[in-house]
Protein backbone atom coordinates (compact mmCIF):
# COMPACT_ATOMS: atom_id res chain seq x y z
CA UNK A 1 85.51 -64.52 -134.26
CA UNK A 2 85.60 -62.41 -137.62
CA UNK A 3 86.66 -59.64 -136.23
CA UNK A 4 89.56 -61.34 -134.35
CA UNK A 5 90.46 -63.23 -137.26
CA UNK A 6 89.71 -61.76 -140.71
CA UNK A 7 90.16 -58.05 -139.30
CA UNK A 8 93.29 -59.16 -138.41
CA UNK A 9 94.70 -60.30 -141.19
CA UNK A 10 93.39 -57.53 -143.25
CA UNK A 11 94.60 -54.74 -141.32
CA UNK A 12 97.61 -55.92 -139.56
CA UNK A 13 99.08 -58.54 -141.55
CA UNK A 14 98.28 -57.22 -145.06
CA UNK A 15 97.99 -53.30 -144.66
CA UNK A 16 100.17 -52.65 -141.58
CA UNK A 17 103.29 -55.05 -143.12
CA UNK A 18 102.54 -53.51 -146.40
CA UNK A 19 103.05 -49.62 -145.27
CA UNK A 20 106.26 -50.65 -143.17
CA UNK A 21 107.36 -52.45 -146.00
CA UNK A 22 106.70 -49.64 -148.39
CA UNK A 23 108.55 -46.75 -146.26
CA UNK A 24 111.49 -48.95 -145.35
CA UNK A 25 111.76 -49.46 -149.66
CA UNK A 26 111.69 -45.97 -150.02
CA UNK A 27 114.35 -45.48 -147.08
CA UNK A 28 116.04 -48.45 -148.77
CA UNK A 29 116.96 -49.77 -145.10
CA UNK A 30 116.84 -53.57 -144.87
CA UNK A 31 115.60 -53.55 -141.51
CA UNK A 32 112.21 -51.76 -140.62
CA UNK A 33 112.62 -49.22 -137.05
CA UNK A 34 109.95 -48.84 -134.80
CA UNK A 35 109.25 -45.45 -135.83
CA UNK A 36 108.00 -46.88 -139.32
CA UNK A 37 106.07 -49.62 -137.48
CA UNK A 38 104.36 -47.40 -135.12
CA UNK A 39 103.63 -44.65 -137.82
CA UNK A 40 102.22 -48.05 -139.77
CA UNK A 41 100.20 -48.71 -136.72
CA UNK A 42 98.76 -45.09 -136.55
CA UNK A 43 97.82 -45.30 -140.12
CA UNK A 44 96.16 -49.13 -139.88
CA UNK A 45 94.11 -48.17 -136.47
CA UNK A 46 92.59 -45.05 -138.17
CA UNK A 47 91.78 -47.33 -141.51
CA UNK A 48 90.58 -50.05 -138.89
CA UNK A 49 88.14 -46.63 -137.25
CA UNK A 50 87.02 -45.99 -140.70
CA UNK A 51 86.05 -49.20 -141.58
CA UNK A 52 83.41 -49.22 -138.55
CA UNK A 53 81.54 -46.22 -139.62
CA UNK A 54 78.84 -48.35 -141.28
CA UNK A 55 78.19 -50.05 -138.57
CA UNK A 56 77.81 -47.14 -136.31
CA UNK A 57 75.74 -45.39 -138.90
CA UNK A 58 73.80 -48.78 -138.43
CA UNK A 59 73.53 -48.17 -134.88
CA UNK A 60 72.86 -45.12 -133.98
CA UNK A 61 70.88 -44.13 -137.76
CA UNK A 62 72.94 -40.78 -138.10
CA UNK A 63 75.98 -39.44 -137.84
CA UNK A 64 77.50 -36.22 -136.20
CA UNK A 65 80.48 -35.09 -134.93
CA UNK A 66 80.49 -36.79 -131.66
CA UNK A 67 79.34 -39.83 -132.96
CA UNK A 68 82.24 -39.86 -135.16
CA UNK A 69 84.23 -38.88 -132.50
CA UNK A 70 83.39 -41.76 -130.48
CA UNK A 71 83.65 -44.58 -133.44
CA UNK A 72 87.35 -43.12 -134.42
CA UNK A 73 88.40 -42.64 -130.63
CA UNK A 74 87.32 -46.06 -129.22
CA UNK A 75 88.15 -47.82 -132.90
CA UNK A 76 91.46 -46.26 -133.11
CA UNK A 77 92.21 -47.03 -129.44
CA UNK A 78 91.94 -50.35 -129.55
CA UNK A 79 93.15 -50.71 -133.86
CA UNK A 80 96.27 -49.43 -132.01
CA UNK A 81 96.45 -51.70 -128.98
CA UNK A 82 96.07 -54.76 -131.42
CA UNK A 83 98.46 -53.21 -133.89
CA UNK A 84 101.16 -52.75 -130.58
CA UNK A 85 100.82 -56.51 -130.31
CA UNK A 86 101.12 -57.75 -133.67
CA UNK A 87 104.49 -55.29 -133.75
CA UNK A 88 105.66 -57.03 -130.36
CA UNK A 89 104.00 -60.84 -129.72
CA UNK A 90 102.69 -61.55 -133.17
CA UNK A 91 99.58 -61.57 -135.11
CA UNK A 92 98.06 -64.24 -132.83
CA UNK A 93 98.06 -62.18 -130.06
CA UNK A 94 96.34 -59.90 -132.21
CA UNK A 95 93.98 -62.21 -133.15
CA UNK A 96 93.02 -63.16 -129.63
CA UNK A 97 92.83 -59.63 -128.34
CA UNK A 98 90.15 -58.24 -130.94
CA UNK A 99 88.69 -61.81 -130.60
CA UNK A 100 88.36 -61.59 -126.64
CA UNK A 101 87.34 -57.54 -127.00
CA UNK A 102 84.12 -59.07 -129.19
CA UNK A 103 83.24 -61.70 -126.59
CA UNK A 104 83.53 -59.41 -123.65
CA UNK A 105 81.45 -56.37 -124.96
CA UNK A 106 78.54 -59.07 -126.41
CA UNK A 107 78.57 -60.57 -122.96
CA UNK A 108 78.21 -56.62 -121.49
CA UNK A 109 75.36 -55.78 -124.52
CA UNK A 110 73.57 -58.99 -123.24
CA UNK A 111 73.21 -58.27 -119.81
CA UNK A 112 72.83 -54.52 -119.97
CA UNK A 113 70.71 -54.18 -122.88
């Protein structure tokens, strides 16, 4: 549940609403356009990729380029999939995507490893 939750918040709620609110100050436009929220997004999910790279340097005990590849490409993916639904259903759907993402690939870990 910490990713679901506390990732989350972190990166969607804090940093995401932070850089939309930041560009639509400096475009001094009251309301916030999808461009800004998607470019938002883009920035968030490859924060959200970089934050994983301990872990995969925890995983696979080095790092090279496809190994980077792979964190930032799956990381991103899915930083931007939640990030699309905090933008369009809220940050509980957020929440409960990244939280059901967890509990599906420890369920596929378990039985194939």
């Amino acid at each position: 549940m910490y990713g679901g939750i506390i990732e989350e918040v972190l990166l969607r709620l804090f940093f995401m609403t932070l850089i939309a609110f930041i560009v639509s100050l400096i475009q001094r436009k009251k309301n916030v356009s999808n461009r800004v929220l998607m470019t938002a997004n883009i920035i968030a999910a490859i924060v959200f990729s970089a934050g994983h790279l301990p872990t995969t340097i925890s995983l696979f005990g080095h790092l090279n380029f496809l190994i980077v590849f792979r964190c930032f490409f799956l990381n991103g993916l899915f930083g931007f999939v939640f990030g699309y639904y905090y933008i369009k259903y809220g940050i509980q759907y957020s929440m409960l995507a990244h939280a059901g993402l967890h509990f599906v690939s420890k369920i596929l870990l378990m039985l194939f490893y």
